[in-house]
PDB file of N, CA and C in Angstrom:
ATOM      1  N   UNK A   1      23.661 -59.864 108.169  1.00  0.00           N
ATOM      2  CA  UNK A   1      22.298 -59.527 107.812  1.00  0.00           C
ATOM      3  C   UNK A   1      22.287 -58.717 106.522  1.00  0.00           C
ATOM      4  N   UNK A   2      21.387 -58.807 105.759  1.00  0.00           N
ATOM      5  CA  UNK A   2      21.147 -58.087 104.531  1.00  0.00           C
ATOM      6  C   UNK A   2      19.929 -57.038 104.570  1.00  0.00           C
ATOM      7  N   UNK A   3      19.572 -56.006 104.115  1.00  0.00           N
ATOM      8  CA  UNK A   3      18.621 -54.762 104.355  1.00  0.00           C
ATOM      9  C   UNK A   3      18.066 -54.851 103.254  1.00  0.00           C
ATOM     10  N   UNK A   4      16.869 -54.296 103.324  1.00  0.00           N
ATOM     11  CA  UNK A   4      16.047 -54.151 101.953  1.00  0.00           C
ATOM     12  C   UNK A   4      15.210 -52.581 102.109  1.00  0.00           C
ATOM     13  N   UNK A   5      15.451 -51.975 101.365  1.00  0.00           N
ATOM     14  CA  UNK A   5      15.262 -50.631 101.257  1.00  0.00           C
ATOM     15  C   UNK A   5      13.616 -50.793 101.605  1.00  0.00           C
ATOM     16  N   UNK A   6      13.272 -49.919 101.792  1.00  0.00           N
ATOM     17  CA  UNK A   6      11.710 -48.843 102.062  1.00  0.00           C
ATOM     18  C   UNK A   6      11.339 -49.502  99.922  1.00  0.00           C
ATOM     19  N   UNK A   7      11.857 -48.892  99.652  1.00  0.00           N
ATOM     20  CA  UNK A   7      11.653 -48.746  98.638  1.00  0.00           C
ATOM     21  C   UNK A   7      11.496 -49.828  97.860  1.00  0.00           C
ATOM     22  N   UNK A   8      12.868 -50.497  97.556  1.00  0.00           N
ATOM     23  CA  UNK A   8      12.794 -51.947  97.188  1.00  0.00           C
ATOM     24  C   UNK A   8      11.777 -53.033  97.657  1.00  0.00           C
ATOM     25  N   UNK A   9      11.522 -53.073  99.088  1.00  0.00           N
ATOM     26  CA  UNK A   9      10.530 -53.247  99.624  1.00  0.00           C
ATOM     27  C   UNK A   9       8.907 -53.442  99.202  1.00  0.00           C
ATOM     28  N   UNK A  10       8.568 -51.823  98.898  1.00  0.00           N
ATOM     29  CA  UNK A  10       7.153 -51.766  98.609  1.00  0.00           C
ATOM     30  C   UNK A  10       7.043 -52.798  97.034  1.00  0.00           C
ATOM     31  N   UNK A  11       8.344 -52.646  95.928  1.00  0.00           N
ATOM     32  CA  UNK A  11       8.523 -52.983  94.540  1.00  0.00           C
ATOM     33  C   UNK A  11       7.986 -54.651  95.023  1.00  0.00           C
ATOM     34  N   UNK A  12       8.996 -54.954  95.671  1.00  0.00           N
ATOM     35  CA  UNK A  12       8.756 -56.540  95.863  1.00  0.00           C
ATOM     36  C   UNK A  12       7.673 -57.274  96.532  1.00  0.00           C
ATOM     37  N   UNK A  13       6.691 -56.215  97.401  1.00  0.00           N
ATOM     38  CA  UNK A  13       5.403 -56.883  97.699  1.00  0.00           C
ATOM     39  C   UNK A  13       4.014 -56.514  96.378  1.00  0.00           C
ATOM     40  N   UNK A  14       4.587 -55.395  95.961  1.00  0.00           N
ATOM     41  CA  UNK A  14       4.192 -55.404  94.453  1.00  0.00           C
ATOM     42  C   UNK A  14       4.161 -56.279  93.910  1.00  0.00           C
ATOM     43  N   UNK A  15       5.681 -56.765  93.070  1.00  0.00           N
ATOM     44  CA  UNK A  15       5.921 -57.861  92.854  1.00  0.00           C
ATOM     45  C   UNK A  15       5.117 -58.900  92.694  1.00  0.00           C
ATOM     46  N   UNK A  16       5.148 -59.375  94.328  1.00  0.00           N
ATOM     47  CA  UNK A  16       4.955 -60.935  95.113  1.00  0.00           C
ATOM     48  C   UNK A  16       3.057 -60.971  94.825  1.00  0.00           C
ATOM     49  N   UNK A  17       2.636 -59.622  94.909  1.00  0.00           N
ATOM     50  CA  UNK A  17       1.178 -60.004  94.840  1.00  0.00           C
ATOM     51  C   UNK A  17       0.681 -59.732  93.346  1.00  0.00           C
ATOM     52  N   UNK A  18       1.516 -59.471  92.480  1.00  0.00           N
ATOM     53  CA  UNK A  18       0.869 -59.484  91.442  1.00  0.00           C
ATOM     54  C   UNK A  18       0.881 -61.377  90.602  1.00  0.00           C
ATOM     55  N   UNK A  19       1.894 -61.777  90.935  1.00  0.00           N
ATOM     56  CA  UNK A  19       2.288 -63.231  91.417  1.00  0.00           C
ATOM     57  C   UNK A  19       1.360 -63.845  91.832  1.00  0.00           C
ATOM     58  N   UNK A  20       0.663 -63.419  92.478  1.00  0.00           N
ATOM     59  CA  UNK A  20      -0.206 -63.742  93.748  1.00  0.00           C
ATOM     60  C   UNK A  20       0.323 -65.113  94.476  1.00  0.00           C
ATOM     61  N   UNK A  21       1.564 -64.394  94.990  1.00  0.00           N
ATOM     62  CA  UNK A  21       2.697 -65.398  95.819  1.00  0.00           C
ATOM     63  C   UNK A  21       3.320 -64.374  97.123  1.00  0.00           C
ATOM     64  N   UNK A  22       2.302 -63.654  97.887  1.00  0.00           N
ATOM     65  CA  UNK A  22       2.540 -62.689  98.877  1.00  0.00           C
ATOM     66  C   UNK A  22       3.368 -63.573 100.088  1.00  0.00           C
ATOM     67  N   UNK A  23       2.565 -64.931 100.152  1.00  0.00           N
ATOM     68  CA  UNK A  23       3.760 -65.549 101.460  1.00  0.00           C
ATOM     69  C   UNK A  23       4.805 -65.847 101.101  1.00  0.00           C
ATOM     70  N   UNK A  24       5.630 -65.627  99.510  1.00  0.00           N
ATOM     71  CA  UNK A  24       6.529 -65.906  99.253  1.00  0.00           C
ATOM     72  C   UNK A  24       7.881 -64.726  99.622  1.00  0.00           C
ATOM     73  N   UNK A  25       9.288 -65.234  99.543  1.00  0.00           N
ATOM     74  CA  UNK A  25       9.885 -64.067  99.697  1.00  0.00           C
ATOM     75  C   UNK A  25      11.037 -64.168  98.899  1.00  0.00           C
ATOM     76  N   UNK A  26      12.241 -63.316  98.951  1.00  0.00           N
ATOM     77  CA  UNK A  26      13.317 -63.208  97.786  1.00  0.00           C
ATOM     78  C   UNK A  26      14.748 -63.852  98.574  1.00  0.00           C
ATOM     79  N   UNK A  27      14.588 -64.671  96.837  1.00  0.00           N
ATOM     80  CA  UNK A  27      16.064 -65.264  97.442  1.00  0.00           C
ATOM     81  C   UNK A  27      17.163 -64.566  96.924  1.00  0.00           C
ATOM     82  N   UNK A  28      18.109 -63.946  97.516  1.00  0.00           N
ATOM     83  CA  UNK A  28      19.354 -62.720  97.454  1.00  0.00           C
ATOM     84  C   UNK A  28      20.552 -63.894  97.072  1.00  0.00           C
ATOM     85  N   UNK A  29      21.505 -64.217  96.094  1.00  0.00           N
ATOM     86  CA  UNK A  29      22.314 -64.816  96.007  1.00  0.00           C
ATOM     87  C   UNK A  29      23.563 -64.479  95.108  1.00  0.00           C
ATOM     88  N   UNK A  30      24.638 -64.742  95.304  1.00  0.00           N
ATOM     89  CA  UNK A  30      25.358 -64.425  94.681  1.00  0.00           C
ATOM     90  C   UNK A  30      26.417 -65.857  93.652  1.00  0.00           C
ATOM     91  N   UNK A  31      26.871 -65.709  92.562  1.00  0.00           N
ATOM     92  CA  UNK A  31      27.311 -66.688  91.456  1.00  0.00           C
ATOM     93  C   UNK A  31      28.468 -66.339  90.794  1.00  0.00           C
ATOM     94  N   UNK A  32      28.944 -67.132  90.220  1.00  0.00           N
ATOM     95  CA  UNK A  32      30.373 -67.047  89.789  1.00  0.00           C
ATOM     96  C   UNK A  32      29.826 -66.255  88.148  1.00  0.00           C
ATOM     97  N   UNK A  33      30.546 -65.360  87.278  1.00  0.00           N
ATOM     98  CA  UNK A  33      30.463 -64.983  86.143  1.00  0.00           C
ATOM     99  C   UNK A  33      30.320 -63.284  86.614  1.00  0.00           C
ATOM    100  N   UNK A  34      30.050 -62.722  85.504  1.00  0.00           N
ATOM    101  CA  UNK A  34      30.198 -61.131  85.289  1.00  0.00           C
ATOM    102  C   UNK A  34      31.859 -60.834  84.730  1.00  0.00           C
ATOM    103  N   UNK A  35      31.777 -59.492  84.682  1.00  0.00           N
ATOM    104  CA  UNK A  35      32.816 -59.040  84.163  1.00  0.00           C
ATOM    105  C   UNK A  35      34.201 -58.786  85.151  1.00  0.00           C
ATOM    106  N   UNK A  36      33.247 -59.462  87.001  1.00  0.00           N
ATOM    107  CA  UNK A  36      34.373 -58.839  87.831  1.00  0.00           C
ATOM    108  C   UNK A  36      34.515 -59.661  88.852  1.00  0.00           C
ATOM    109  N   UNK A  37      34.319 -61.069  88.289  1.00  0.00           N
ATOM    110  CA  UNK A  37      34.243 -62.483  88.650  1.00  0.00           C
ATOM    111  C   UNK A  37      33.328 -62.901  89.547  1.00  0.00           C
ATOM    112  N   UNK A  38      32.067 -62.194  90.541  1.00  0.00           N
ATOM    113  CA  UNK A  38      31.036 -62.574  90.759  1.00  0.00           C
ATOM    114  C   UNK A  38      29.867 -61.726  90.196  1.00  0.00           C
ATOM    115  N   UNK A  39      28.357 -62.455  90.795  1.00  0.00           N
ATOM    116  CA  UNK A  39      27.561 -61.727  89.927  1.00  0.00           C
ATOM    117  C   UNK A  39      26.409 -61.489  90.980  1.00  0.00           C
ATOM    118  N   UNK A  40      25.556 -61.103  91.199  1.00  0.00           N
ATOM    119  CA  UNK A  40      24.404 -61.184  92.175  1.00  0.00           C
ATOM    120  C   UNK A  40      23.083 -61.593  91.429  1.00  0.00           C
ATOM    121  N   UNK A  41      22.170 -62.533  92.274  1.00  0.00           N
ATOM    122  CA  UNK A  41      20.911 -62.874  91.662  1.00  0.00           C
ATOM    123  C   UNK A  41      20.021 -62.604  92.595  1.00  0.00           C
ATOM    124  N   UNK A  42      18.924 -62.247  92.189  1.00  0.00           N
ATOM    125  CA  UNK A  42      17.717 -62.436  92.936  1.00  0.00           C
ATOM    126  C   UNK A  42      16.394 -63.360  92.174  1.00  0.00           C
ATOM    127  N   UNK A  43      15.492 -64.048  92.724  1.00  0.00           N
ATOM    128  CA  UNK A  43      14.199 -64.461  92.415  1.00  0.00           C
ATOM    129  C   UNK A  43      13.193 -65.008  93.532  1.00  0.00           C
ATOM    130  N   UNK A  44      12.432 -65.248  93.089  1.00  0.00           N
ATOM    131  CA  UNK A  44      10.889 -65.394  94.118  1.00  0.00           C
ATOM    132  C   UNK A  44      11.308 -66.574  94.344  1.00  0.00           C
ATOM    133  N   UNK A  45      11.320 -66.747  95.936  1.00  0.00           N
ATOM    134  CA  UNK A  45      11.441 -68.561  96.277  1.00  0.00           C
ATOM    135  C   UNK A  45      10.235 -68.019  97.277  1.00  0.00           C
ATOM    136  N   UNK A  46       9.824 -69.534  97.061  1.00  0.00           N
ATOM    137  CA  UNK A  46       7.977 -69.858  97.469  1.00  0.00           C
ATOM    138  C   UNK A  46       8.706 -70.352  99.238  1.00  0.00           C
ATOM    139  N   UNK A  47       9.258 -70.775  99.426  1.00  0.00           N
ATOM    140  CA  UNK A  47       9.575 -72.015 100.546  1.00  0.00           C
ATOM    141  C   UNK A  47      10.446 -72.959  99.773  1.00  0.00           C
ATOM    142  N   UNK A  48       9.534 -73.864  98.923  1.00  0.00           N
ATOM    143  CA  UNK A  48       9.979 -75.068  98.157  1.00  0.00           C
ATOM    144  C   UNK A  48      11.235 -75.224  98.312  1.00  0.00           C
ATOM    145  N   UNK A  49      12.263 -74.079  97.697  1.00  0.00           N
ATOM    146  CA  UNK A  49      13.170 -74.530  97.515  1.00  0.00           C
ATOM    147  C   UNK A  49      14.321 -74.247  97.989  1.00  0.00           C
ATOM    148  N   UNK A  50      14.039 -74.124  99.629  1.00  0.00           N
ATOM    149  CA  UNK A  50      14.700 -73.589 100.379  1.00  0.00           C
ATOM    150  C   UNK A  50      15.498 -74.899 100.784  1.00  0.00           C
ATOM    151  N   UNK A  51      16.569 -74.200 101.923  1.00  0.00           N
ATOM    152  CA  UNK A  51      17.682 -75.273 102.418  1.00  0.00           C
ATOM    153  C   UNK A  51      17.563 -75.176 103.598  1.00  0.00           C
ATOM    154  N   UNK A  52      17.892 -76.215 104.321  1.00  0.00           N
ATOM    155  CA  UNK A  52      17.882 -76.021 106.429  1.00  0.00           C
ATOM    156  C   UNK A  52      18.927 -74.981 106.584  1.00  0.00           C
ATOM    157  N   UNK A  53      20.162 -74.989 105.789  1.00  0.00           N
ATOM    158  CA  UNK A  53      21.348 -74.471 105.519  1.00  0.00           C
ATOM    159  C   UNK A  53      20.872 -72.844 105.415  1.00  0.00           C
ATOM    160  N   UNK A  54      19.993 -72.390 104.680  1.00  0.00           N
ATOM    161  CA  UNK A  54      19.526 -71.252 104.605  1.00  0.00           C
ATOM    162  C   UNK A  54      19.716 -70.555 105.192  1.00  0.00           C
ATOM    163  N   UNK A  55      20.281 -69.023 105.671  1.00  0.00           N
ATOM    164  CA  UNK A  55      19.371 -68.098 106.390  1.00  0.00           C
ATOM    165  C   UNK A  55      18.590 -67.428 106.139  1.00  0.00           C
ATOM    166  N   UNK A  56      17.755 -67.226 106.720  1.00  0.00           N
ATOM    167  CA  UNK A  56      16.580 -66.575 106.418  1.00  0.00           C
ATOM    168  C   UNK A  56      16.140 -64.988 107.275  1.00  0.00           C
ATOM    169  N   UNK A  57      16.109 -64.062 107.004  1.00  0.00           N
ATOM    170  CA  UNK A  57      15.899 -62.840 107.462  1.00  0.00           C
ATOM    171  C   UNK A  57      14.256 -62.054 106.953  1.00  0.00           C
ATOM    172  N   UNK A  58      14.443 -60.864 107.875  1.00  0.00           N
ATOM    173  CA  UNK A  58      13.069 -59.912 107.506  1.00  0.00           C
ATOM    174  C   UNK A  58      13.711 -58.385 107.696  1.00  0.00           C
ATOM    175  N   UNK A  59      12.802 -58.298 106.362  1.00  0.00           N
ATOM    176  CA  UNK A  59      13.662 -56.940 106.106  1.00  0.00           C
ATOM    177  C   UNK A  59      12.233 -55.985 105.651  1.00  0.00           C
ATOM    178  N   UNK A  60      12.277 -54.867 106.477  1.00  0.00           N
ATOM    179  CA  UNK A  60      11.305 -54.336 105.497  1.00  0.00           C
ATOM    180  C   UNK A  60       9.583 -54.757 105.584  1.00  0.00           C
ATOM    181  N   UNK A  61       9.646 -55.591 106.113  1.00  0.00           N
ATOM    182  CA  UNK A  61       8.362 -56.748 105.901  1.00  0.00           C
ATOM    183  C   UNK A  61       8.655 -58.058 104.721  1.00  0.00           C
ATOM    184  N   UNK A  62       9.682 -57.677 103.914  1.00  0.00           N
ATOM    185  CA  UNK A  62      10.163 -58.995 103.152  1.00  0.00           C
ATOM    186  C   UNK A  62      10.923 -59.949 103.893  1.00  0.00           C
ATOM    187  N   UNK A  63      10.490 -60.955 103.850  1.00  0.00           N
ATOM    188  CA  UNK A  63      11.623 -62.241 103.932  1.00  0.00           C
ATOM    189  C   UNK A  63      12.702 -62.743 102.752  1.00  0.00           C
ATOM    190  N   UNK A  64      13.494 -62.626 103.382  1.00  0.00           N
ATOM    191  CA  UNK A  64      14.819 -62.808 102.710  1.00  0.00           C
ATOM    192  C   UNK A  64      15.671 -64.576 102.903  1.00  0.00           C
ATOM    193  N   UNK A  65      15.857 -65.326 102.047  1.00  0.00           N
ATOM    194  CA  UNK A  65      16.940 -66.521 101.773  1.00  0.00           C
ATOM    195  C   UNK A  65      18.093 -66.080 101.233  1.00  0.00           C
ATOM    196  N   UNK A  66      19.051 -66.762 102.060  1.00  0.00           N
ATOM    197  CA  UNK A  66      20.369 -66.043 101.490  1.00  0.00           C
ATOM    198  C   UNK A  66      21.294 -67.957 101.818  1.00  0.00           C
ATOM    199  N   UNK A  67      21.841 -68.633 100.807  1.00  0.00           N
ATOM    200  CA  UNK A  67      21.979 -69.996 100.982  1.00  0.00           C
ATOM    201  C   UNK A  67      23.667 -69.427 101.558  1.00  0.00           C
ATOM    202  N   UNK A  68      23.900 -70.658 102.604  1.00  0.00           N
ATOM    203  CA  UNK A  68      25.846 -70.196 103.471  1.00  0.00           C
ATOM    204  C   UNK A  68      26.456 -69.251 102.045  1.00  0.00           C
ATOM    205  N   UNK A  69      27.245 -70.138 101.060  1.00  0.00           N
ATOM    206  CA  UNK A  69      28.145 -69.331 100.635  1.00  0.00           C
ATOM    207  C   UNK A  69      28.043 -68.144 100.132  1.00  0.00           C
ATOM    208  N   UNK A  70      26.570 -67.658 100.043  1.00  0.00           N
ATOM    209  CA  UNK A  70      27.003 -65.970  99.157  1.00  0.00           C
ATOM    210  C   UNK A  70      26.464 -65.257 100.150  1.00  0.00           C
ATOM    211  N   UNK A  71      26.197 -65.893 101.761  1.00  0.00           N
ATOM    212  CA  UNK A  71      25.933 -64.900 102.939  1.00  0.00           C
ATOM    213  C   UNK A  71      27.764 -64.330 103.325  1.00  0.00           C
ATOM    214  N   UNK A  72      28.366 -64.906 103.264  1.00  0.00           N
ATOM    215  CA  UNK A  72      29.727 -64.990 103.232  1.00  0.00           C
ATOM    216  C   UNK A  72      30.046 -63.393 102.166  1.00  0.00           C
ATOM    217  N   UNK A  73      29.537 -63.372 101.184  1.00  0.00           N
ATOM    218  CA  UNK A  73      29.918 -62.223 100.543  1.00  0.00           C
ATOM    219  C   UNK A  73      28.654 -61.234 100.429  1.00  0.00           C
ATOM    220  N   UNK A  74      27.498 -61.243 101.388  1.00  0.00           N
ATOM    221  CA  UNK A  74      26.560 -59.974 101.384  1.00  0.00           C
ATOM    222  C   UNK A  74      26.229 -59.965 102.300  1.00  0.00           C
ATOM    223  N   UNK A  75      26.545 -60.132 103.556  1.00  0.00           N
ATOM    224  CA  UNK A  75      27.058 -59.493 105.072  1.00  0.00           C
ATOM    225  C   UNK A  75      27.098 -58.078 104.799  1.00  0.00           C
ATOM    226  N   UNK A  76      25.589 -57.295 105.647  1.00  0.00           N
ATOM    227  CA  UNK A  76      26.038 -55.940 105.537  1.00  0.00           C
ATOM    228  C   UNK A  76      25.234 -55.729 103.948  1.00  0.00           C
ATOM    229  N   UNK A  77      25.174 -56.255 103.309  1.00  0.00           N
ATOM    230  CA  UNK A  77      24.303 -55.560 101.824  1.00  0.00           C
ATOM    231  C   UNK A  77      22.750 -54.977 101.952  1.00  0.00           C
ATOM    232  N   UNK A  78      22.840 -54.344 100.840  1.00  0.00           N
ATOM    233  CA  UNK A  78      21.040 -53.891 100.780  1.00  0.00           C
ATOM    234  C   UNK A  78      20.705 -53.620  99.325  1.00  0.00           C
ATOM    235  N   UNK A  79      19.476 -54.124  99.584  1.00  0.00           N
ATOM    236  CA  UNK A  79      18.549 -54.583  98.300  1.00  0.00           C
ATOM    237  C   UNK A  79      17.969 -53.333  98.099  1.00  0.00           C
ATOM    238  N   UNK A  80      18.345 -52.572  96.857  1.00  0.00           N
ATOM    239  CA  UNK A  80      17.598 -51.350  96.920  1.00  0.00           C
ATOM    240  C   UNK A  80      16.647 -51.422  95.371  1.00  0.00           C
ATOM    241  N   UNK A  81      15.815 -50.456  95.522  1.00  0.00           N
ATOM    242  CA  UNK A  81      15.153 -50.663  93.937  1.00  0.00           C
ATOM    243  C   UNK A  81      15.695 -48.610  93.448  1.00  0.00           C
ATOM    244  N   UNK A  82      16.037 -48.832  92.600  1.00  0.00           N
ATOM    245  CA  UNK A  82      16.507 -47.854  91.507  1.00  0.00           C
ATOM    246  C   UNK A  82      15.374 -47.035  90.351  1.00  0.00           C
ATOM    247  N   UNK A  83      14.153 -46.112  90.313  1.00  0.00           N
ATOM    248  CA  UNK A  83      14.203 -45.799  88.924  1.00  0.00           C
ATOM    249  C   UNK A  83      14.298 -44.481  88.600  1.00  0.00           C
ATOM    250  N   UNK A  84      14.618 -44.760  87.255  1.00  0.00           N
ATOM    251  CA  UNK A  84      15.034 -43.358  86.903  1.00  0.00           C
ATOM    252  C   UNK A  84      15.085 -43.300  85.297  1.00  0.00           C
ATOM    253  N   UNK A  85      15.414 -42.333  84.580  1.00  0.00           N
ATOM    254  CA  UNK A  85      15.020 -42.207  83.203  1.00  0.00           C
ATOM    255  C   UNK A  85      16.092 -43.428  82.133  1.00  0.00           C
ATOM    256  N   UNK A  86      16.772 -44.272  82.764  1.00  0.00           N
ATOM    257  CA  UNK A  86      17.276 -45.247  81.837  1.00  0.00           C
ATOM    258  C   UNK A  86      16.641 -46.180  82.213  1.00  0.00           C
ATOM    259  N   UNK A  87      15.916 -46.262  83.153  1.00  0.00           N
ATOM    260  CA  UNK A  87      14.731 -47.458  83.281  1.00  0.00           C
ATOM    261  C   UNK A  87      14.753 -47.647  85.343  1.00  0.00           C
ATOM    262  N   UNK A  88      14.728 -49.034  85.173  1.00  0.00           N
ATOM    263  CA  UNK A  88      14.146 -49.038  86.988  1.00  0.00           C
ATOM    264  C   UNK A  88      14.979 -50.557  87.287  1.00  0.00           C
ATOM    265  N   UNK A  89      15.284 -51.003  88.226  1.00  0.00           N
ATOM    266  CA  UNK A  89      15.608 -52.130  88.421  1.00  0.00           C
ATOM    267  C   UNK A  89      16.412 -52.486  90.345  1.00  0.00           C
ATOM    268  N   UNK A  90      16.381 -53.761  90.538  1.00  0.00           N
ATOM    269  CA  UNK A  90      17.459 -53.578  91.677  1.00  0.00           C
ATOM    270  C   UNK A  90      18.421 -53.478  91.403  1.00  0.00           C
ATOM    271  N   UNK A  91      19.109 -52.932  92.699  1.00  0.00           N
ATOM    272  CA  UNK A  91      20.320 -52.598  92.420  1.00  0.00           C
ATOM    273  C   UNK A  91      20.957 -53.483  94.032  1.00  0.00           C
ATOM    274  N   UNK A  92      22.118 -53.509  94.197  1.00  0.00           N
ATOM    275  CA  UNK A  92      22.544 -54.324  95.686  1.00  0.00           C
ATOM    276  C   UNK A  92      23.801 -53.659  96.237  1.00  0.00           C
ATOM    277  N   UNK A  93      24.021 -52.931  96.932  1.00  0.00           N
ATOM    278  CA  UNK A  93      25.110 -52.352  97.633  1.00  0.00           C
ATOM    279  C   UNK A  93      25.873 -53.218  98.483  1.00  0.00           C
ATOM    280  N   UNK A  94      26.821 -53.211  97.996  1.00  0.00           N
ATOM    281  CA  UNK A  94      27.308 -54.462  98.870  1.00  0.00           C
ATOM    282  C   UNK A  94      28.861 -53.631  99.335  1.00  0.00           C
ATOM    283  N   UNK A  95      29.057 -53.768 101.182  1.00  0.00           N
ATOM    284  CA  UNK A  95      29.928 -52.890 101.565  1.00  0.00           C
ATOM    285  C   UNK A  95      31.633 -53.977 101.505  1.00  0.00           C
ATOM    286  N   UNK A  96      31.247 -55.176 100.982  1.00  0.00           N
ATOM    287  CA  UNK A  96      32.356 -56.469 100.901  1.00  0.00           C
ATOM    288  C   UNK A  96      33.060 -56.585  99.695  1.00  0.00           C
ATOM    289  N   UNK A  97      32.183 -54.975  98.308  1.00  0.00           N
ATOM    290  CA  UNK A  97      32.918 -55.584  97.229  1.00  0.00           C
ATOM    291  C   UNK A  97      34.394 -54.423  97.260  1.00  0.00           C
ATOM    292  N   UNK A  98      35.396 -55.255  96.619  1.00  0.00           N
ATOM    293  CA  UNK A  98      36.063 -54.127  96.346  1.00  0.00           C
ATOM    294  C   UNK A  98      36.546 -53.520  94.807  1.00  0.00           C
ATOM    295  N   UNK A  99      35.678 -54.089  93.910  1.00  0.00           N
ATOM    296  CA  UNK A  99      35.368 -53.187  92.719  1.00  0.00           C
ATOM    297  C   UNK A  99      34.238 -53.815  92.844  1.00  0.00           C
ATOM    298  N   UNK A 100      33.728 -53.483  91.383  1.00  0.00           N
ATOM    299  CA  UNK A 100      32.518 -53.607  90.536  1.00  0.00           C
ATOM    300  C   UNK A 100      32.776 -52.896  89.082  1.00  0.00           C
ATOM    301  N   UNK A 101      31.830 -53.965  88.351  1.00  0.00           N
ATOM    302  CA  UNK A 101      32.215 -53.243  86.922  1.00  0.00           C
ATOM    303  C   UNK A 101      31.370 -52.131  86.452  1.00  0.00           C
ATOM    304  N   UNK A 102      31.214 -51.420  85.436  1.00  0.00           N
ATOM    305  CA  UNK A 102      30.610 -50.568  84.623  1.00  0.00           C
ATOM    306  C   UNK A 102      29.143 -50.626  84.982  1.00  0.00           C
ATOM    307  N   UNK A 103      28.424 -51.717  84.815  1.00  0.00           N
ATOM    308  CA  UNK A 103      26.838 -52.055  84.793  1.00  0.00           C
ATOM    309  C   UNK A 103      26.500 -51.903  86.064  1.00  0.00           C
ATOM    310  N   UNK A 104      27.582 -52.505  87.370  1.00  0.00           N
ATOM    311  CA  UNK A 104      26.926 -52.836  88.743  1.00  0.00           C
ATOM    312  C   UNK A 104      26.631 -53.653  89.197  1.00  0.00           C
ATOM    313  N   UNK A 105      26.258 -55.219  87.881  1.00  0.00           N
ATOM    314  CA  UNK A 105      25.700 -55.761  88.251  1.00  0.00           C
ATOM    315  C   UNK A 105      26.824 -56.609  88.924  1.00  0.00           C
ATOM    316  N   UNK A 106      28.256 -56.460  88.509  1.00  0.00           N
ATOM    317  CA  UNK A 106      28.798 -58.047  88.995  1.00  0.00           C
ATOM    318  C   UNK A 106      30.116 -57.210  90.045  1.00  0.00           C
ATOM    319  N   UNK A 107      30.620 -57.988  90.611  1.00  0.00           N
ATOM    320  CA  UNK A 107      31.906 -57.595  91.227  1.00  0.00           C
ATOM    321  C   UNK A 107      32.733 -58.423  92.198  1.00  0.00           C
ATOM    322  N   UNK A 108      34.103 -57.754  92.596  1.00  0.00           N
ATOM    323  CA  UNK A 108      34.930 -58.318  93.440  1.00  0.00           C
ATOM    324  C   UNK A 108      35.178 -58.654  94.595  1.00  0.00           C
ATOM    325  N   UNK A 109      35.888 -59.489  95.451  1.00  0.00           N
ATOM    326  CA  UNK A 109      36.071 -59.402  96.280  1.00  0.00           C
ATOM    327  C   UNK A 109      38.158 -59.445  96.653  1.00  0.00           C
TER     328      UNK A 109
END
């Protein structure tokens, strides 16, 4: 299962309704590249472009898609939102990596 902060949370129904795509929810995924050979993505999936393969969770009041292979590496993660005086953004804690580079955004297993 994957968690989505209080926080991150409120950002992403923010988000979703400024969109005005509130029944929509976030797809959490992870991809090959970064500096620490994977990378993490997120974006608004409507339904459309979902998979049977999918899992699908609720977090928070968000619904979450997470497609098989990068549930495999964010087992246990959480979607948090970050701001602070270098700016604001998600951030993803993930308890499976065992580095990560400089930025945060990408890492190992």
């Amino acid at each position: 299962m994957i968690n989505v902060t209080a926080t991150a949370a409120s950002k992403i129904t923010e988000l979703l309704a400024e969109e005005n795509k509130q029944e929509a929810g976030l797809r959490v995924f992870v991809q090959g590249g970064g500096c620490s050979g994977f990378q993490y993505g997120l974006m608004i999936e409507e339904g459309e472009g979902a998979s049977d393969a999918d899992q699908v969770f609720q977090s928070n009041g968000v619904k979450l898609y997470v497609d098989p292979i990068s549930i495999r590496y964010l087992k246990g993660a959480e979607v948090d939102f970050i701001d602070n005086l270098m700016g604001g953004g998600f951030t993803i804690k993930n308890p499976n990596a065992k580095s990560t580079c400089g930025c945060g955004s990408s890492f190992n297993v």
